[in-house]
N, C-alpha and C. Protein backbone atom coordinates (compact mmCIF):
# COMPACT_ATOMS: atom_id res chain seq x y z
N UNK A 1 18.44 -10.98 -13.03
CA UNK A 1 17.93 -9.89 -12.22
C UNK A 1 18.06 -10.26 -10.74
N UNK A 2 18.74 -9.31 -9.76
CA UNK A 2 18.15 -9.60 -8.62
C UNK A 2 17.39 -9.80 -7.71
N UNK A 3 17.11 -10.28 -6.69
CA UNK A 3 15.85 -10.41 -5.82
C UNK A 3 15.64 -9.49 -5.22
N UNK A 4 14.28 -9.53 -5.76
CA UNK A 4 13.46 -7.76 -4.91
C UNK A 4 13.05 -7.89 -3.60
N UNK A 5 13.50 -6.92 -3.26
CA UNK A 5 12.92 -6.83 -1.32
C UNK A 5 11.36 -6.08 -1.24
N UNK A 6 11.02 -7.66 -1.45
CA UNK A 6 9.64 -7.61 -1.20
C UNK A 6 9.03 -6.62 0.32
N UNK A 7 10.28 -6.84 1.36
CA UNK A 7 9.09 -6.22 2.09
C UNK A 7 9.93 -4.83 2.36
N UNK A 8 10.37 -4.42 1.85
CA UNK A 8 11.04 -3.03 1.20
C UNK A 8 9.46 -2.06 1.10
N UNK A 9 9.36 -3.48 -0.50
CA UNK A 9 8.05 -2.74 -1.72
C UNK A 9 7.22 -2.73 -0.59
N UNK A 10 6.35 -4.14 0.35
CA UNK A 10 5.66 -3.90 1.00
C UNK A 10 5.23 -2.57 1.85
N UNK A 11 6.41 -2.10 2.43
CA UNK A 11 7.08 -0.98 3.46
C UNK A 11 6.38 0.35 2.75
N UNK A 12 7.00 0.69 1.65
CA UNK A 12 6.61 1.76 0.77
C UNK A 12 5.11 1.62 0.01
N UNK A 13 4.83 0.69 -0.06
CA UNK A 13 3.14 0.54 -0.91
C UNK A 13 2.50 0.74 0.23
N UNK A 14 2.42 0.74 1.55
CA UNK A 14 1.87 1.24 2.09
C UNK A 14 2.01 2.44 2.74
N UNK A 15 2.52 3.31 2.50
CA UNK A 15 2.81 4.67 2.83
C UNK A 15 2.11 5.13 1.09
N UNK A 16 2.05 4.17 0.20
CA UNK A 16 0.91 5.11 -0.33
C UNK A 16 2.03 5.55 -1.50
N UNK A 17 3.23 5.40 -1.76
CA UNK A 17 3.77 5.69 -2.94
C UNK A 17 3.50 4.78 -4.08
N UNK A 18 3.17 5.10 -5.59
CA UNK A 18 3.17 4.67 -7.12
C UNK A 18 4.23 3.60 -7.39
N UNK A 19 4.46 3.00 -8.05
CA UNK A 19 5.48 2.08 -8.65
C UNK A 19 6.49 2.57 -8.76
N UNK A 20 6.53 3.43 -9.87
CA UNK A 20 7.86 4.02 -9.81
C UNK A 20 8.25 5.17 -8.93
N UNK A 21 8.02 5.43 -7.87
CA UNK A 21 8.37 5.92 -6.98
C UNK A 21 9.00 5.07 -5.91
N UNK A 22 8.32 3.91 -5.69
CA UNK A 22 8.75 2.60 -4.76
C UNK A 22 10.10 2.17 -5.62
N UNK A 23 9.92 1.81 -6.92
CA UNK A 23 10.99 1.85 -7.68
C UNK A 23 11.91 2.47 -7.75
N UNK A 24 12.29 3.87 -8.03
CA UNK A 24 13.32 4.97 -7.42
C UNK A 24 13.71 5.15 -6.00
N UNK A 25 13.14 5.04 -5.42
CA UNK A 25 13.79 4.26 -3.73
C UNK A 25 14.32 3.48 -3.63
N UNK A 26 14.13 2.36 -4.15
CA UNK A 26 15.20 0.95 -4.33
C UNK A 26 15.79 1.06 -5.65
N UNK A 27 15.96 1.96 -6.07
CA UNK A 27 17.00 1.86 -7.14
C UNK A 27 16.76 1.03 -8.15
N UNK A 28 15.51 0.19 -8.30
CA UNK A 28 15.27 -0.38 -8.87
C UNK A 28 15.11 0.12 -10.64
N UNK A 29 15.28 -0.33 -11.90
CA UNK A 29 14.91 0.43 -13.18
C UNK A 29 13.46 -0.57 -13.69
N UNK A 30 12.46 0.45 -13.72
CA UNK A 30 11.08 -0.07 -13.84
C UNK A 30 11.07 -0.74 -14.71
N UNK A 31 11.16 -0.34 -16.14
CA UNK A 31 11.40 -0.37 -17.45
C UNK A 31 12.15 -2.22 -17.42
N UNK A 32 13.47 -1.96 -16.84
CA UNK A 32 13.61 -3.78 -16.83
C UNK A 32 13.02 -4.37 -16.22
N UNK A 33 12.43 -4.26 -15.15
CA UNK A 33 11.05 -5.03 -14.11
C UNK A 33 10.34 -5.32 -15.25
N UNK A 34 9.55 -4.54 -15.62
CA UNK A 34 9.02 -4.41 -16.88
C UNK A 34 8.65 -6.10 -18.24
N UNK A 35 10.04 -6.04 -18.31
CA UNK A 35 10.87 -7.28 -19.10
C UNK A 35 10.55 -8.29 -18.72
N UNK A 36 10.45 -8.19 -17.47
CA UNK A 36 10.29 -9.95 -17.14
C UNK A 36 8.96 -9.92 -16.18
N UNK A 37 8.31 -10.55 -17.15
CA UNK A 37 6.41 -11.11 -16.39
C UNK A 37 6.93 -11.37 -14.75
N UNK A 38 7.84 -12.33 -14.36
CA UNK A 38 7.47 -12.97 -13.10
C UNK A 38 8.15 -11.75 -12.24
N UNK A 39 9.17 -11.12 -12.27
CA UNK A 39 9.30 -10.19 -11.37
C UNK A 39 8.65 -9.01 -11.29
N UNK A 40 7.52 -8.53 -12.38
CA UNK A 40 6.92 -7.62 -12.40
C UNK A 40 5.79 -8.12 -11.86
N UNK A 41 5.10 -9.19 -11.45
CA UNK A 41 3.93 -9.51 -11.13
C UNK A 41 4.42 -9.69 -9.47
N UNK A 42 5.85 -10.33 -8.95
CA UNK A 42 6.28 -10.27 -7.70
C UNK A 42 5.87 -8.70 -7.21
N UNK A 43 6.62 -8.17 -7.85
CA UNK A 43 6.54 -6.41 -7.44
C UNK A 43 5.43 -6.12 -7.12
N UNK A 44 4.37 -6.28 -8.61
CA UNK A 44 2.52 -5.70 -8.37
C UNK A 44 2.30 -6.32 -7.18
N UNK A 45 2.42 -7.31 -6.58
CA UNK A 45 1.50 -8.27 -5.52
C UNK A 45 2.09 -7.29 -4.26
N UNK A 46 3.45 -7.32 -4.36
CA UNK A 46 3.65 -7.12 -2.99
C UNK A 46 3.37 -5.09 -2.80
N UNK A 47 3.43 -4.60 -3.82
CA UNK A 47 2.57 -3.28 -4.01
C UNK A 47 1.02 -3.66 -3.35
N UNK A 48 0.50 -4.55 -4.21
CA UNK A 48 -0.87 -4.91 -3.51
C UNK A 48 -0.74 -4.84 -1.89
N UNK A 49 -0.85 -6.37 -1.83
CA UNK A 49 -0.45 -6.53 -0.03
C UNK A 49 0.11 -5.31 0.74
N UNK A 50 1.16 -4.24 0.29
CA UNK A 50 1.82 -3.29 1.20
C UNK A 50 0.41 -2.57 1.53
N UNK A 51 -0.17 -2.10 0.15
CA UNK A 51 -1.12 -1.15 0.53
C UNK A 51 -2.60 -1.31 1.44
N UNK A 52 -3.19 -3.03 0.84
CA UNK A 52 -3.42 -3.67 2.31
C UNK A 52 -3.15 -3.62 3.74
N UNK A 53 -2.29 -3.70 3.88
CA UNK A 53 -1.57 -3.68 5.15
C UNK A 53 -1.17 -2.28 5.88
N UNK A 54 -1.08 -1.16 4.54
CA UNK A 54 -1.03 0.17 5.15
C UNK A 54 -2.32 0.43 5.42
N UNK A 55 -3.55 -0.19 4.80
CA UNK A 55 -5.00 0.22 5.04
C UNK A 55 -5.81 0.11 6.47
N UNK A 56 -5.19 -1.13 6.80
CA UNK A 56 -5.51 -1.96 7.54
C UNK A 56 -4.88 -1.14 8.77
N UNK A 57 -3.53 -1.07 8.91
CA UNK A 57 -2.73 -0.19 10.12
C UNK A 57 -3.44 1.56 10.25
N UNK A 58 -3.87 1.76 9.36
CA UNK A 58 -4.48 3.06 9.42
C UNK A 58 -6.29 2.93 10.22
N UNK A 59 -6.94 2.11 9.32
CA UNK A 59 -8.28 1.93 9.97
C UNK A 59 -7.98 1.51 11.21
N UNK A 60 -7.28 0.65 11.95
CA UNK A 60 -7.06 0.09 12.87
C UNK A 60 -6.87 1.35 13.63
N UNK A 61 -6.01 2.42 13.66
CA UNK A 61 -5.80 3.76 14.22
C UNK A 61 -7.36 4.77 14.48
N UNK A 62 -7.99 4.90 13.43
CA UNK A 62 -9.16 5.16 13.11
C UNK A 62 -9.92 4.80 14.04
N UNK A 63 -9.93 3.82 13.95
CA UNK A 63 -11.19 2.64 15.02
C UNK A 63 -10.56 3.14 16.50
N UNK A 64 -9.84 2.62 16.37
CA UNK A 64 -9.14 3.07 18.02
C UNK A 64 -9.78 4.77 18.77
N UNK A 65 -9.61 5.46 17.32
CA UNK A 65 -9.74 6.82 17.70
C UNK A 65 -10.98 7.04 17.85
N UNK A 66 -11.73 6.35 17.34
CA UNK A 66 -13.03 6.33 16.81
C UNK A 66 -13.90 5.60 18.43
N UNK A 67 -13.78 4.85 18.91
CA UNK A 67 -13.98 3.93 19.90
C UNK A 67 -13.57 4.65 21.05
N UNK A 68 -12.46 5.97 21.41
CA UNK A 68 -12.87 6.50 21.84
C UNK A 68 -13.35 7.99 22.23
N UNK A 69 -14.43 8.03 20.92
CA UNK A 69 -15.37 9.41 20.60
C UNK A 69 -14.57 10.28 19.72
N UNK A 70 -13.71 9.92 19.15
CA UNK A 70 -13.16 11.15 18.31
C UNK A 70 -14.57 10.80 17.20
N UNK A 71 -14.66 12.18 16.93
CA UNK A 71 -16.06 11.66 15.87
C UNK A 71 -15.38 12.39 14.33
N UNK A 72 -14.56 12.30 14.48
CA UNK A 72 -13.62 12.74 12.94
C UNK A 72 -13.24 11.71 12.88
N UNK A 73 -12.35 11.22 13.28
CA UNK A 73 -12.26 9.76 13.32
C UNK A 73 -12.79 8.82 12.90
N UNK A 74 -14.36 8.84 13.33
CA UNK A 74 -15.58 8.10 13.47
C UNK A 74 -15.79 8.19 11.45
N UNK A 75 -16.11 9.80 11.60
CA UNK A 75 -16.60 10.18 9.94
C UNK A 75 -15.44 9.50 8.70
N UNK A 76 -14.36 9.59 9.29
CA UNK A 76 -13.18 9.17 8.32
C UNK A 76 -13.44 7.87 7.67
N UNK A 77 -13.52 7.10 9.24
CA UNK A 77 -13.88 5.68 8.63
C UNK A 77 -14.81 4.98 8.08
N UNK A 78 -16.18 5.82 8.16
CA UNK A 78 -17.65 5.71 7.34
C UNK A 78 -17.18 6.18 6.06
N UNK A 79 -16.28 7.28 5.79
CA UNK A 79 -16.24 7.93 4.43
C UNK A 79 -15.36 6.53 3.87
N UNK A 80 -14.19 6.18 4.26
CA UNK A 80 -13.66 5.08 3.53
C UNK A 80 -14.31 3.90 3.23
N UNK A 81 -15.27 3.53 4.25
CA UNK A 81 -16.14 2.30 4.41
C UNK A 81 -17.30 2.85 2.91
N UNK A 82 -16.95 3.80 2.93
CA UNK A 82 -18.39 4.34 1.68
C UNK A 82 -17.72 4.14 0.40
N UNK A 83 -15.94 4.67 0.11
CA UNK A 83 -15.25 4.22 -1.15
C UNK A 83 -14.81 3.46 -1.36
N UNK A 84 -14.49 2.34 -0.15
CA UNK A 84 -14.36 1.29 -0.36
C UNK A 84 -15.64 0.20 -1.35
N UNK A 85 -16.81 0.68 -0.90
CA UNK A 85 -18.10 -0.12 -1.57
C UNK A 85 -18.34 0.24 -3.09
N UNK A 86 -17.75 1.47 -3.10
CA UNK A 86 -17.91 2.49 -4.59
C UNK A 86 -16.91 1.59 -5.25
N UNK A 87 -15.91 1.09 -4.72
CA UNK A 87 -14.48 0.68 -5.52
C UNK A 87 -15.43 -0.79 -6.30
């Protein structure tokens, strides 16, 4: 199998697309990912981390907006800070 472009997956897990959607962008076939434990657990992680990192670039926007007086902004990031604790 070839080597997955981790920061491809990264790129796309944080914009918030599913597996196989990140998967059909890179052309990747899920189903053989699938097959093999270590490249399917490469994939999940860096799915993980992308969406991290899209979270993170977004609150960071938030805060910014938030810091100065947008109060939608403000509410956005209390509401996530609230499902984040639910999670």
């Amino acid at each position: 199998m070839q080597t997955l472009p981790i920061a491809n997956i990264e790129a796309l897990a944080a914009r918030r697309l599913n597996e196989q959607q990140i998967a059909d962008v890179l052309d990747i076939s899920l189903e053989d990912l699938k097959k093999d434990r270590e490249q399917i657990s490469l994939f999940r992680v860096a799915i993980r981390k992308g969406r991290a990192k899209g979270e993170a670039e977004l609150r960071g926007a938030l805060y910014r907006r938030a810091k100065n007086g947008d109060i939608q902004a403000y509410s956005e990031l209390l509401r996530r800070e609230k499902q984040q604790d639910s999670d």
